[in-house]
PDB file of N, CA and C in Angstrom:
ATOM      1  N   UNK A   1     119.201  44.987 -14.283  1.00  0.00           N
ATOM      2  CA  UNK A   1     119.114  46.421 -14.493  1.00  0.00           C
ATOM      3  C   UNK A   1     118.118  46.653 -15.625  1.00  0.00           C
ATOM      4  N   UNK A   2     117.155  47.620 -15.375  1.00  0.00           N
ATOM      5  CA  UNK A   2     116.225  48.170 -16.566  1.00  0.00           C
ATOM      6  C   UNK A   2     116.719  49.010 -17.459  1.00  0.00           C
ATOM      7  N   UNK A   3     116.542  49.156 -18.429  1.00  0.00           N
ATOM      8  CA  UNK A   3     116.334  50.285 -19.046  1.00  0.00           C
ATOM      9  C   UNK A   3     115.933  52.213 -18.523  1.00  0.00           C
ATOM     10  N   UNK A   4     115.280  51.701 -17.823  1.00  0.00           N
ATOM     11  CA  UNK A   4     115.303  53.126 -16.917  1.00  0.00           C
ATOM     12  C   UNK A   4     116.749  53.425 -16.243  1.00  0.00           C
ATOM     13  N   UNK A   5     116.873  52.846 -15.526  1.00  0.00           N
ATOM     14  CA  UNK A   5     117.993  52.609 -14.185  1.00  0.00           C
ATOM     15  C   UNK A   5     119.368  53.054 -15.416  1.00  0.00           C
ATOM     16  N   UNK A   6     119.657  52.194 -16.460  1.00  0.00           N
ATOM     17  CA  UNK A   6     120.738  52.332 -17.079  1.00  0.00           C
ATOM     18  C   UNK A   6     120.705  53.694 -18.074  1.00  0.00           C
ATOM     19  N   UNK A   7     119.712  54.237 -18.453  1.00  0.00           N
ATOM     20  CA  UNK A   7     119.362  55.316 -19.088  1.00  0.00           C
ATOM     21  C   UNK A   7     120.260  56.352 -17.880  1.00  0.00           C
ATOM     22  N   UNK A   8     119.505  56.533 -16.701  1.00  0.00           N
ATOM     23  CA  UNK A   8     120.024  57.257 -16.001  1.00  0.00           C
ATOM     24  C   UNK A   8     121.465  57.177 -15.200  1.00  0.00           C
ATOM     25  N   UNK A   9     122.168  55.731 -15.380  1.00  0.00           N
ATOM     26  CA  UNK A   9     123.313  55.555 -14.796  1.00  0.00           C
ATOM     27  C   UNK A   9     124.609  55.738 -16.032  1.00  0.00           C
ATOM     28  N   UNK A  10     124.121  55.993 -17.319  1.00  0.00           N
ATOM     29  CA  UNK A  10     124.824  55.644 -18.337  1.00  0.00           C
ATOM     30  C   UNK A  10     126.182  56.443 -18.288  1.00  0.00           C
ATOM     31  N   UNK A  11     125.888  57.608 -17.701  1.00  0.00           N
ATOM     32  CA  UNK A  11     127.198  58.769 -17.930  1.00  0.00           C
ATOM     33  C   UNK A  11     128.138  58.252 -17.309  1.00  0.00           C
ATOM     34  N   UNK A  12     127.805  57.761 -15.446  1.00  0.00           N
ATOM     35  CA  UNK A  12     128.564  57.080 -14.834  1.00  0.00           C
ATOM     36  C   UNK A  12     129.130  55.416 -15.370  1.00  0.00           C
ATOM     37  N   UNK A  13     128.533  54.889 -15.594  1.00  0.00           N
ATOM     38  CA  UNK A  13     128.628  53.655 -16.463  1.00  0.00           C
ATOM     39  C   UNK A  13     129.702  53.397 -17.655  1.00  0.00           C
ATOM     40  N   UNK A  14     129.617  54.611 -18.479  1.00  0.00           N
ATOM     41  CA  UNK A  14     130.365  54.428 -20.019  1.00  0.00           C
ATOM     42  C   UNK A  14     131.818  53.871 -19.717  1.00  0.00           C
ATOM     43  N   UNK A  15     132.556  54.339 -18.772  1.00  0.00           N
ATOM     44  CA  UNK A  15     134.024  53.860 -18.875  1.00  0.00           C
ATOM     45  C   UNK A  15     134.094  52.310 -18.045  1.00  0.00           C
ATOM     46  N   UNK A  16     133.267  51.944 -17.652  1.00  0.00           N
ATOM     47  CA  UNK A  16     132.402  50.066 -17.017  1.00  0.00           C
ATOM     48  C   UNK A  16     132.599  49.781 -18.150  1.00  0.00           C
ATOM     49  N   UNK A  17     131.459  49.980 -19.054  1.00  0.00           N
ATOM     50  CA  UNK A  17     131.221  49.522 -20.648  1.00  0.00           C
ATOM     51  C   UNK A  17     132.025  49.317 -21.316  1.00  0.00           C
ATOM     52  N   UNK A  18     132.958  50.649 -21.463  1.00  0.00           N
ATOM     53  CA  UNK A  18     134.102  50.138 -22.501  1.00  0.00           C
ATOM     54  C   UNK A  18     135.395  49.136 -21.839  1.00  0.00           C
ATOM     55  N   UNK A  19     135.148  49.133 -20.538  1.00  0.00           N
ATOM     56  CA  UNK A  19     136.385  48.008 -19.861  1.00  0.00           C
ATOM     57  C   UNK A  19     135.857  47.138 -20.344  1.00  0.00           C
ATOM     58  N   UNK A  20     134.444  46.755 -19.834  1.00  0.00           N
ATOM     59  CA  UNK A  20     133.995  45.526 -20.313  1.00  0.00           C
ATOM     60  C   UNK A  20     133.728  45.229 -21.759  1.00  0.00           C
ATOM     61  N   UNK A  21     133.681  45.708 -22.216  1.00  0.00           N
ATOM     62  CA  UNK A  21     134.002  45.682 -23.995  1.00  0.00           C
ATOM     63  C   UNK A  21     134.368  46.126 -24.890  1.00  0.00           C
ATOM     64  N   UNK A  22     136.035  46.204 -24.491  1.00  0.00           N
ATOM     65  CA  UNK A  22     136.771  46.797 -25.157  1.00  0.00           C
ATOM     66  C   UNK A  22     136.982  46.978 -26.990  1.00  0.00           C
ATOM     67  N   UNK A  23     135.910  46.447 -27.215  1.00  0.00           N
ATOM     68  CA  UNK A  23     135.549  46.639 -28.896  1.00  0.00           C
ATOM     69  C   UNK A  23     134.698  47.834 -29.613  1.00  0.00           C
ATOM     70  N   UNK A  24     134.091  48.026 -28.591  1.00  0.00           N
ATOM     71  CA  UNK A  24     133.254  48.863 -28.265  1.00  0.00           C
ATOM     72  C   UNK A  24     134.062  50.920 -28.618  1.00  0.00           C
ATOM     73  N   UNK A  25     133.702  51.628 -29.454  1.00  0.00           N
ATOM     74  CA  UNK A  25     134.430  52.379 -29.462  1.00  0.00           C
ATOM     75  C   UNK A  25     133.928  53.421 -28.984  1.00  0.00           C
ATOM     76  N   UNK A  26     134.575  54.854 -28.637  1.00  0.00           N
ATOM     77  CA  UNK A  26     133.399  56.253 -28.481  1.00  0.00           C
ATOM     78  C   UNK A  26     132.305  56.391 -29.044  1.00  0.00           C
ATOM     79  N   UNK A  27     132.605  56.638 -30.030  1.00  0.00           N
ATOM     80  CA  UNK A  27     131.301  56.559 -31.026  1.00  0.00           C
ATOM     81  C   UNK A  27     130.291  55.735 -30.842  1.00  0.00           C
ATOM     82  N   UNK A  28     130.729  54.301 -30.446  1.00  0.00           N
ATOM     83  CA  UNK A  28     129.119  53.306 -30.271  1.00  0.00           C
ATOM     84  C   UNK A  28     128.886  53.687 -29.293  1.00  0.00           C
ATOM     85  N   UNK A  29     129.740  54.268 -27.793  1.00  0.00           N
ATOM     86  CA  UNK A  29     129.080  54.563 -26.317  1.00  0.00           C
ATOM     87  C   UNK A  29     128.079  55.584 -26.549  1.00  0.00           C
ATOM     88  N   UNK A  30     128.241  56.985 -27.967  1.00  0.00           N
ATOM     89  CA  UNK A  30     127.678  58.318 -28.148  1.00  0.00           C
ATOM     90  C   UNK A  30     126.515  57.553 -28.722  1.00  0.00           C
ATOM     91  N   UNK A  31     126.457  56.645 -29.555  1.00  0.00           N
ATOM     92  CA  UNK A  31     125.563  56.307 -30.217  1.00  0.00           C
ATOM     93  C   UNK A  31     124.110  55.852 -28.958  1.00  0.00           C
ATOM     94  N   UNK A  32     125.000  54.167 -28.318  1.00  0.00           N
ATOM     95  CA  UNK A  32     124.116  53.414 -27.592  1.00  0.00           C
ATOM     96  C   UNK A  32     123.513  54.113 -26.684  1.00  0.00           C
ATOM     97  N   UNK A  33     123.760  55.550 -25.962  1.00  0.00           N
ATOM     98  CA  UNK A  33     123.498  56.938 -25.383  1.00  0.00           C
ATOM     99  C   UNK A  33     122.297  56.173 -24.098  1.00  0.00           C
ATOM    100  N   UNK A  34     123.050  55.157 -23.565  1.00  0.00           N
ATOM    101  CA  UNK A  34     122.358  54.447 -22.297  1.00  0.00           C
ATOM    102  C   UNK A  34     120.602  53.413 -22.732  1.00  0.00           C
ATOM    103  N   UNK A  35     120.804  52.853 -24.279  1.00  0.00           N
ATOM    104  CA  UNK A  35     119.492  52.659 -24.601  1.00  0.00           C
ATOM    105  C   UNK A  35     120.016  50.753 -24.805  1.00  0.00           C
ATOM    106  N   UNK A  36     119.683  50.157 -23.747  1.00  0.00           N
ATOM    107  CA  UNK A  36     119.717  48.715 -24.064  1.00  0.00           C
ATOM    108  C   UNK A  36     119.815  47.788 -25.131  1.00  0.00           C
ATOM    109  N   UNK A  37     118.642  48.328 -26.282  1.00  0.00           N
ATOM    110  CA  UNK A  37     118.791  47.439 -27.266  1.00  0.00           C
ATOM    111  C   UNK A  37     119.472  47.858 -28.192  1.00  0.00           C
ATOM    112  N   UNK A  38     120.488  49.453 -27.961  1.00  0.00           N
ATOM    113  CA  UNK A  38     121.133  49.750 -28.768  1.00  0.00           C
ATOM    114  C   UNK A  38     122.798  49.084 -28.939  1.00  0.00           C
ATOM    115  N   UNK A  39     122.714  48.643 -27.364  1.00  0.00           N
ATOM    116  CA  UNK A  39     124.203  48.456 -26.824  1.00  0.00           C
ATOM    117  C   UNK A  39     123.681  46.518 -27.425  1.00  0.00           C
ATOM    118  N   UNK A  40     122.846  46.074 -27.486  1.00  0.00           N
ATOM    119  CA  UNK A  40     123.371  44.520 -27.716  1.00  0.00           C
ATOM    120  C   UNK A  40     123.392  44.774 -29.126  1.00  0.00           C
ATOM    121  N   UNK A  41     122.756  45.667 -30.097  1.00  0.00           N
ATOM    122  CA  UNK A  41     122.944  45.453 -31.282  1.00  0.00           C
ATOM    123  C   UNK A  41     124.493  45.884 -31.683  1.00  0.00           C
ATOM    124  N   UNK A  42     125.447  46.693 -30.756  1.00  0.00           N
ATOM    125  CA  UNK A  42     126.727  47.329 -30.856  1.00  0.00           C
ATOM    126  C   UNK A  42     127.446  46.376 -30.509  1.00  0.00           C
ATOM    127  N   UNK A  43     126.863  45.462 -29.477  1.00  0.00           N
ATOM    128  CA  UNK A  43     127.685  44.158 -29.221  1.00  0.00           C
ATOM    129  C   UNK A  43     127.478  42.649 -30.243  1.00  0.00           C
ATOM    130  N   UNK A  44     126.216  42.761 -30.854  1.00  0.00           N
ATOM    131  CA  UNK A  44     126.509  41.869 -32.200  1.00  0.00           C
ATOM    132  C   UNK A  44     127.491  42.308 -33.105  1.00  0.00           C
ATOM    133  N   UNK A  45     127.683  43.465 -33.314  1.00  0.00           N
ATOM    134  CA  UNK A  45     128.003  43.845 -34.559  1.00  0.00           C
ATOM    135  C   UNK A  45     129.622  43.879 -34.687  1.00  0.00           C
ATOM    136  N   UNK A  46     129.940  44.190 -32.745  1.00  0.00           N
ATOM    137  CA  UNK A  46     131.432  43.991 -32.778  1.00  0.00           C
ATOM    138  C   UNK A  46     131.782  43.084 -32.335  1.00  0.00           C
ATOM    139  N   UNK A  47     130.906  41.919 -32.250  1.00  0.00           N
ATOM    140  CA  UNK A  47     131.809  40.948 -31.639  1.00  0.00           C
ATOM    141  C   UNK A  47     131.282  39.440 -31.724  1.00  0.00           C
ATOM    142  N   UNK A  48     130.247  39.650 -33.417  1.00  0.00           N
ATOM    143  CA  UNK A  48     129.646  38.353 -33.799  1.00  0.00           C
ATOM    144  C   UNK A  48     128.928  37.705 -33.102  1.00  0.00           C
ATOM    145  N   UNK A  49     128.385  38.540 -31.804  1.00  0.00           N
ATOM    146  CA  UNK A  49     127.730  37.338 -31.379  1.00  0.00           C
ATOM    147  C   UNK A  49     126.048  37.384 -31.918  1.00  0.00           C
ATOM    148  N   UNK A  50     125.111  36.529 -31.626  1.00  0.00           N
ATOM    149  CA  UNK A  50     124.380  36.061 -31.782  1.00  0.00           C
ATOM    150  C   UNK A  50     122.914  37.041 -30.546  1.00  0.00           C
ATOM    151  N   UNK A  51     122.010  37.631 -31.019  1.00  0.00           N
ATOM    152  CA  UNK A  51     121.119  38.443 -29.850  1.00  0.00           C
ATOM    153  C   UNK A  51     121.220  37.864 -28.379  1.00  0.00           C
ATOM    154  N   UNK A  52     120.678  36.433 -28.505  1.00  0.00           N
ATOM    155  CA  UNK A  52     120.860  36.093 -26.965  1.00  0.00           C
ATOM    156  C   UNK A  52     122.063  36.451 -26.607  1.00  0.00           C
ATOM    157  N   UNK A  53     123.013  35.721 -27.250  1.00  0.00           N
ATOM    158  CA  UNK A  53     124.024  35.921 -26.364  1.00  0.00           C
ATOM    159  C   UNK A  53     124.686  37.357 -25.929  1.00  0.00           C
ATOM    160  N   UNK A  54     124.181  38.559 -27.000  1.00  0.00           N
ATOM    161  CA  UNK A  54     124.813  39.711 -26.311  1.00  0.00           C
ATOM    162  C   UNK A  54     123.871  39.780 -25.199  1.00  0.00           C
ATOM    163  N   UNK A  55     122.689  39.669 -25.299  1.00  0.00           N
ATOM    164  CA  UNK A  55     121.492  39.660 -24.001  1.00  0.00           C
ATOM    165  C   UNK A  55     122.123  39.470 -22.511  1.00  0.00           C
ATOM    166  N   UNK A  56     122.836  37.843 -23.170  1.00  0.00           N
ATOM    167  CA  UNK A  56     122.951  37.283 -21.770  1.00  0.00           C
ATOM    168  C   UNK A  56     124.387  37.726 -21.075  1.00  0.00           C
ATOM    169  N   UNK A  57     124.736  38.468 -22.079  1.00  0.00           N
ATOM    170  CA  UNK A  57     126.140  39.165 -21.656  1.00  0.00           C
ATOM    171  C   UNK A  57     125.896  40.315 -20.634  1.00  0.00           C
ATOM    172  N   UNK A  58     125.352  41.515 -21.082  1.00  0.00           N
ATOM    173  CA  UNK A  58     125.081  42.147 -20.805  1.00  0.00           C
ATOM    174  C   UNK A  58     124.186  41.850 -19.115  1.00  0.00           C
ATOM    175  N   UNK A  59     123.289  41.048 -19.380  1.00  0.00           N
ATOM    176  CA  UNK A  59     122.856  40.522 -17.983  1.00  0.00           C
ATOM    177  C   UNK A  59     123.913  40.299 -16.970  1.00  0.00           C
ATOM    178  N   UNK A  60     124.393  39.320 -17.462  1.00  0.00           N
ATOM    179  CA  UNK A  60     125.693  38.915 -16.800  1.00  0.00           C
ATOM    180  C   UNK A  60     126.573  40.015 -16.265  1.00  0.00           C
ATOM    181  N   UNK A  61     126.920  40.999 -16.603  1.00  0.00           N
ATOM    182  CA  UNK A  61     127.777  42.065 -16.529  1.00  0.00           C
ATOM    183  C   UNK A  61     126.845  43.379 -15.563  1.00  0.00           C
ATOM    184  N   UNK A  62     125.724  43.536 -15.983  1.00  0.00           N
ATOM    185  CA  UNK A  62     124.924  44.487 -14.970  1.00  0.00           C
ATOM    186  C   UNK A  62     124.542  43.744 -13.942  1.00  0.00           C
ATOM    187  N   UNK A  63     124.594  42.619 -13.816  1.00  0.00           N
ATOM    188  CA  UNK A  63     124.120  42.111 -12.239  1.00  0.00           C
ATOM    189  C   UNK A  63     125.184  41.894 -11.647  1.00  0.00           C
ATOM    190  N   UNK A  64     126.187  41.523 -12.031  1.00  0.00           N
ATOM    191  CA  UNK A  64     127.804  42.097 -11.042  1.00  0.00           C
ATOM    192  C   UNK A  64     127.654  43.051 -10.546  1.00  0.00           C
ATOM    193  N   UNK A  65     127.546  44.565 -11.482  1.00  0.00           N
ATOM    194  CA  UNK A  65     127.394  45.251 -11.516  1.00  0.00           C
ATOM    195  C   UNK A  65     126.780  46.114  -9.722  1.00  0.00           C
ATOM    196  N   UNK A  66     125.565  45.496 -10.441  1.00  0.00           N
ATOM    197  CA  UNK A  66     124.723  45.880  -9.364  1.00  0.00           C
ATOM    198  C   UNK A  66     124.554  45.573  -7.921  1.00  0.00           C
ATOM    199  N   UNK A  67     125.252  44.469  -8.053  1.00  0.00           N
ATOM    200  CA  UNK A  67     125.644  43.338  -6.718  1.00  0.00           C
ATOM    201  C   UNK A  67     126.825  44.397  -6.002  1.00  0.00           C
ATOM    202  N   UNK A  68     127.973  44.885  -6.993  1.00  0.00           N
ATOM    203  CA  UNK A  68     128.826  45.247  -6.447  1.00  0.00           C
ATOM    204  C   UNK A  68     128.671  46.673  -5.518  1.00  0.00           C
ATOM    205  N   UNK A  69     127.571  47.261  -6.277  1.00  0.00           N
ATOM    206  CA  UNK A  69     126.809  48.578  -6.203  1.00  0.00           C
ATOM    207  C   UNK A  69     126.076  48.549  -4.821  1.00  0.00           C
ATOM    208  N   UNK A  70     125.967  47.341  -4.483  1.00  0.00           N
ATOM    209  CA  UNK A  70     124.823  47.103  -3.281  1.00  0.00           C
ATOM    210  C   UNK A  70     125.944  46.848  -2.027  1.00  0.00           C
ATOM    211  N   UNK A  71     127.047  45.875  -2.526  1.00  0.00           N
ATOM    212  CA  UNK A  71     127.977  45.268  -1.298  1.00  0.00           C
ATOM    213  C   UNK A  71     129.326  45.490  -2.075  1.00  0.00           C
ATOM    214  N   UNK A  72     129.669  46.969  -1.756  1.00  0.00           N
ATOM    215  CA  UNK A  72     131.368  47.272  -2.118  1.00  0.00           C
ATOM    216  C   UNK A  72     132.106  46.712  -1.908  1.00  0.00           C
ATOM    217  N   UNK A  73     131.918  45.204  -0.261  1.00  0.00           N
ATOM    218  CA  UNK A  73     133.296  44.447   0.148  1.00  0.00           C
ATOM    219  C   UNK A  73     133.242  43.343  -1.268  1.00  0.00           C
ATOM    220  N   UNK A  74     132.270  43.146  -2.099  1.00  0.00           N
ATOM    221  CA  UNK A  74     132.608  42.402  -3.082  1.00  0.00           C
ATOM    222  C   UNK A  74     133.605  42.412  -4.040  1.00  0.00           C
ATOM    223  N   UNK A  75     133.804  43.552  -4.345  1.00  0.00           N
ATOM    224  CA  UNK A  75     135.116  44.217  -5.390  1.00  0.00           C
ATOM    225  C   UNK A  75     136.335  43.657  -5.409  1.00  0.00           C
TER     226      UNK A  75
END
């Protein structure tokens, strides 16, 4: 997923986000306001990790995502 794509999917998205990272509070969803490098720096900050690895989180989690988005019998 780009940055474009998630900019515009974000409204629908936010309650994804906070399942998937439940550390994550209102305030960082108002903050990260669908902007990529805002959400891995919200995910270092709550949850120690290291840039790649929020990177590769986040990857990890929008290409489910998107997989699931494409083929609903996946769910």
């Amino acid at each position: 997923m780009n940055q474009d794509i998630l900019t515009g999917k974000w409204k629908q998205m936010r309650g994804q986000v906070k399942q998937w990272w439940g550390k994550l509070t209102d305030d960082d969803l108002d903050r990260i306001d669908g902007t990529m490098d805002k959400l891995a720096g919200a995910l270092q900050e709550r949850y120690g990790w290291e840039r790649d690895q929020a990177e590769r989180e986040m990857k990890k989690r929008f290409d489910r995502y998107d997989q699931e988005m494409r083929d609903p019998a996946q769910r």
